[in-house]
Protein backbone atom coordinates (compact mmCIF):
# COMPACT_ATOMS: atom_id res chain seq x y z
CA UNK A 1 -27.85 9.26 -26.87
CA UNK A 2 -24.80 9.86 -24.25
CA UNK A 3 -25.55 7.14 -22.32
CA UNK A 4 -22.91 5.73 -20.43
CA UNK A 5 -21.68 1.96 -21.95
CA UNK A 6 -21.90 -0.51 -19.14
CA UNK A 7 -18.55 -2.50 -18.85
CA UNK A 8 -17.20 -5.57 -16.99
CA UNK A 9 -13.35 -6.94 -16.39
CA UNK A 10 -12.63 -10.55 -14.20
CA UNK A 11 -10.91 -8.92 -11.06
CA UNK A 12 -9.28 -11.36 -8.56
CA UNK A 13 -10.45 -10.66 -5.28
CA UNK A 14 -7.56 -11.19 -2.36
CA UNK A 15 -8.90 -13.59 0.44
CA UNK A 16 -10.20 -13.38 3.58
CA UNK A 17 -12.43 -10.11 3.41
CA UNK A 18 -15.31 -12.14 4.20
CA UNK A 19 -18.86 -11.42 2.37
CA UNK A 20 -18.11 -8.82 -0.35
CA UNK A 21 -21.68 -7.53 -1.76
CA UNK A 22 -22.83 -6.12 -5.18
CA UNK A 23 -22.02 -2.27 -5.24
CA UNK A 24 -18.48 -2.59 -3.19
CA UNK A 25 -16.01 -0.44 -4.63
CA UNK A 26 -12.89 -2.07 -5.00
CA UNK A 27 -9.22 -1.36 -4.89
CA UNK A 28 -6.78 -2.92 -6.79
CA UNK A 29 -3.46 -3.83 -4.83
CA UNK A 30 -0.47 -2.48 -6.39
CA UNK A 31 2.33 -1.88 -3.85
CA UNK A 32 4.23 -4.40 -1.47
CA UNK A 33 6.94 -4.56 0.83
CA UNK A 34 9.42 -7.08 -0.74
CA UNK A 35 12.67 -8.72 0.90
CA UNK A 36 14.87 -6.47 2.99
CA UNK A 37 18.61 -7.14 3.22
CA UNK A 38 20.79 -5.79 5.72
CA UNK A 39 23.74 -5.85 7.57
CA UNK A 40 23.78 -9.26 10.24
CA UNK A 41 21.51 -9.31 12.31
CA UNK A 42 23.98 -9.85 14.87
CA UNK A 43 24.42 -6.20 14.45
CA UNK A 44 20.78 -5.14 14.75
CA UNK A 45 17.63 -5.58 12.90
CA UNK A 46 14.77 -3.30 11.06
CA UNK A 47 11.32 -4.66 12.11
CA UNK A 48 7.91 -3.38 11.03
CA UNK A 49 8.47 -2.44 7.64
CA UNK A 50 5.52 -0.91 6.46
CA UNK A 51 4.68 1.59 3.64
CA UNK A 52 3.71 5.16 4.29
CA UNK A 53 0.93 6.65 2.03
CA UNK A 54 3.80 8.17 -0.78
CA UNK A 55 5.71 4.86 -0.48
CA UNK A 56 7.14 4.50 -4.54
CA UNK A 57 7.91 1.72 -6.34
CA UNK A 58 12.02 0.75 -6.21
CA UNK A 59 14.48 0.90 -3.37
CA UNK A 60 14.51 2.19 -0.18
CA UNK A 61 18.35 2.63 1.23
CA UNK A 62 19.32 3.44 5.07
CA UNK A 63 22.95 3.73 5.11
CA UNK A 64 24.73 4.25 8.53
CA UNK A 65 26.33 7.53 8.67
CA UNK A 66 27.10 7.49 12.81
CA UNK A 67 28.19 4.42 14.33
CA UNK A 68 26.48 2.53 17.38
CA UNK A 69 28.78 4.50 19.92
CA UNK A 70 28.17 4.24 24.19
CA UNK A 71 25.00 5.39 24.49
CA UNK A 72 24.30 7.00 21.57
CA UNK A 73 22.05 5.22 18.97
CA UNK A 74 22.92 4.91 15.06
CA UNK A 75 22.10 7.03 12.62
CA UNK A 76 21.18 6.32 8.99
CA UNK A 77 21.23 8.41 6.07
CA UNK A 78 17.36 7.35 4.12
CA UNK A 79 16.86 7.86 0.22
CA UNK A 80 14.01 6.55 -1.89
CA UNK A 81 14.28 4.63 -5.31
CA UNK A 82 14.64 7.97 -6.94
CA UNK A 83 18.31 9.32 -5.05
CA UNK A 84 16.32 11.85 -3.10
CA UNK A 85 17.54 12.36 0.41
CA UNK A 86 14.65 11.66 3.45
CA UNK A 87 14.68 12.39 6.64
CA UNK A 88 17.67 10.47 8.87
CA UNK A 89 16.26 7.57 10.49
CA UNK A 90 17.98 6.75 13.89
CA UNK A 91 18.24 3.43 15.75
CA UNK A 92 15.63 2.53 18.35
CA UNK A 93 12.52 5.12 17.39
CA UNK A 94 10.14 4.63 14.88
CA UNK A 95 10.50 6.42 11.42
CA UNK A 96 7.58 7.53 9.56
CA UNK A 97 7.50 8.34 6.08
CA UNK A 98 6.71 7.05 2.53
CA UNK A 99 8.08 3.90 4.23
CA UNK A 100 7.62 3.03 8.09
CA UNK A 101 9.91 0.65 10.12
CA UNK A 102 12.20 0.69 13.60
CA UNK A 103 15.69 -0.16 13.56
CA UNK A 104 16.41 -2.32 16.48
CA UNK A 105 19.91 -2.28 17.53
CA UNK A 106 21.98 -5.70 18.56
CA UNK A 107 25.98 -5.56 18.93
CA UNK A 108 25.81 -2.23 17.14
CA UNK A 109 25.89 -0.85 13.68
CA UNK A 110 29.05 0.74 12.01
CA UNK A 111 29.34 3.16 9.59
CA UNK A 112 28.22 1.96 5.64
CA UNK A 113 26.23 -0.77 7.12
CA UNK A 114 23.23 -0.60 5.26
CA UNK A 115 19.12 -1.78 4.65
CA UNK A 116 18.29 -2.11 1.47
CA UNK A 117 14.05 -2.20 1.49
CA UNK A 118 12.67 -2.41 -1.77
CA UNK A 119 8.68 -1.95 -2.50
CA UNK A 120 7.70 -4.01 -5.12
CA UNK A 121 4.28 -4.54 -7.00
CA UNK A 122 1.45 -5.98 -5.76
CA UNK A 123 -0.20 -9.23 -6.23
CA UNK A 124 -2.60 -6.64 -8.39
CA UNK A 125 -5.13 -8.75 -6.61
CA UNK A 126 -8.18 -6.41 -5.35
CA UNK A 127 -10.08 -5.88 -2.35
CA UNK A 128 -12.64 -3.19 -1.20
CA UNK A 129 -11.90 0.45 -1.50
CA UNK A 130 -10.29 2.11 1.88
CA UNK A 131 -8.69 5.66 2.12
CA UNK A 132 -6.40 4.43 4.86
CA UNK A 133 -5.10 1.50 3.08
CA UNK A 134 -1.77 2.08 1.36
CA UNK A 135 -0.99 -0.91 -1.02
CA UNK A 136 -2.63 1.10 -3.62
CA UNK A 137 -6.38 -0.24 -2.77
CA UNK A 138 -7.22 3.36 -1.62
CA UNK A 139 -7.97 4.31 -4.86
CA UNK A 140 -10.98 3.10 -6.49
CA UNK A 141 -10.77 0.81 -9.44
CA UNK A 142 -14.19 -0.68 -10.71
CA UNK A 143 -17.32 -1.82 -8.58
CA UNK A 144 -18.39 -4.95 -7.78
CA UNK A 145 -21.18 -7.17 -10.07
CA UNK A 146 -22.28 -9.55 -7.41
CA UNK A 147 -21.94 -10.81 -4.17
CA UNK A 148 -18.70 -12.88 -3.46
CA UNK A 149 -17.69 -15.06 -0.61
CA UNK A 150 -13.66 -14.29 -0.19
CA UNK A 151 -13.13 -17.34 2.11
CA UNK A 152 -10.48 -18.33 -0.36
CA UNK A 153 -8.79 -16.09 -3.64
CA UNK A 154 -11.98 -15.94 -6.42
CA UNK A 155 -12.06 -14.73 -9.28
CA UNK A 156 -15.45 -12.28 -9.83
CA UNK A 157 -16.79 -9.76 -12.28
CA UNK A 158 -16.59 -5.95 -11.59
CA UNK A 159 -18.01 -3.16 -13.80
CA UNK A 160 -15.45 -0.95 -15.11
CA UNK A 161 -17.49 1.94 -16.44
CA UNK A 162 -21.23 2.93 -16.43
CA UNK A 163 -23.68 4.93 -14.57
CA UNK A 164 -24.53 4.10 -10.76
CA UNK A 165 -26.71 4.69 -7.89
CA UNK A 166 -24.56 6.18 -5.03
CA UNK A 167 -26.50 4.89 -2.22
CA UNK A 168 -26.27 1.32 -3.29
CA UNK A 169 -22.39 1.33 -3.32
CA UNK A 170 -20.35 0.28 -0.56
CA UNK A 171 -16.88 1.24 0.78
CA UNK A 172 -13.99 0.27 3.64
CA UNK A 173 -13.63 2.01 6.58
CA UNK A 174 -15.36 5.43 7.01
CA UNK A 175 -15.09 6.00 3.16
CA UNK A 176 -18.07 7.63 1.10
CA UNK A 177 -18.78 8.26 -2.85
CA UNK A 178 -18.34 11.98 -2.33
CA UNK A 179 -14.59 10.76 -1.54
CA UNK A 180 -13.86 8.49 -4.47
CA UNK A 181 -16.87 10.05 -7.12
CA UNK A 182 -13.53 12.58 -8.67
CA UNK A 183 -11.54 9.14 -9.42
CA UNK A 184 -14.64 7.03 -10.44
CA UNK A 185 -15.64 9.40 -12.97
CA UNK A 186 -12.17 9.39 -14.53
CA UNK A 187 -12.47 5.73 -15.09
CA UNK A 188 -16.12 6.22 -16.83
CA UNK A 189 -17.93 4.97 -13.62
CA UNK A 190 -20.70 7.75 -13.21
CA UNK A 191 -22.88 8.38 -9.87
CA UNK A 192 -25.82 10.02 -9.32
């Protein structure tokens, strides 16, 4: 008859997003920043780490190509987990990108000193759907069954595929169903 089949999967929810109600759209989270070595920290420190909207999964490397030198700050040479070459990052202003952190400078760096900052998978926990949110929860995963107190971690039903009223859904930030209805629909999750 072409109906759409109405599906369900057991999502944990991450805590600590309060009330959750039937209809949110959730995100699931995919991406995290894991444990950064570097040079000592005697030397100087990266602070901030967080990732950038095309962060990838692997290794980020900042290798210093121009030493700490009387008043002029280090430089480092940036590549993602795939060998390509970003854009330098220098000592003491922040660096935007796929990944975004400061380099704080102590005794000074020399060259080859190096950050290693790997992004590793999430806790593929979910939470609700925001554009803005770059752990992989920006993009929409299944919606909601019931309402759900996230005080603590739970453990809830979502639907996974099946035909929806638009109105009754509900998203993060300033997010609407025009914005996620593309990805929805590729997952079977129909609005109208």
């Amino acid at each position: 008859d072409g109906s759409v089949p109405i599906l369900t999967k057991a999502v944990k929810l991450d805590a600590g997003q309060g009330a959750l109600t039937r209809g949110t759209v959730l995100g699931k989270i995919t991406k995290a920043v894991g444990e950064i070595v570097g040079p000592d920290t005697a030397k100087g420190t990266i602070g901030t780490v967080v990732l950038g909207k095309a962060a990838k999964l692997g290794t980020y490397t900042l290798t210093c190509t121009t030493a700490t030198d009387t008043g002029v700050a280090a430089v480092f040479k940036a590549v993602d987990p795939d060998g390509m070459r970003l854009d330098d990052a220098t000592a003491g202003i922040p660096y935007v990108g796929p990944i975004n952190f400061t380099i704080t400078e102590g005794t000074g760096f020399d060259v080859g000193d190096e950050f290693s900052i790997p992004v590793i998978a999430g806790s593929g926990q979910y939470k609700i759907v925001n554009s803005a949110n770059v752990d992989g929860s920006q993009d929409a995963d299944c919606i909601l069954a019931d309402d759900v107190d996230t005080a603590t971690s739970v453990v809830a039903v979502a639907y996974t595929s099946g035909h929806f009223n638009r109105k009754a859904l509900v998203f993060g930030g300033a997010d609407t169903a025009d914005m996620h209805e593309a990805k929805l629909r590729e997952l079977g999750i129909f609005l109208s």
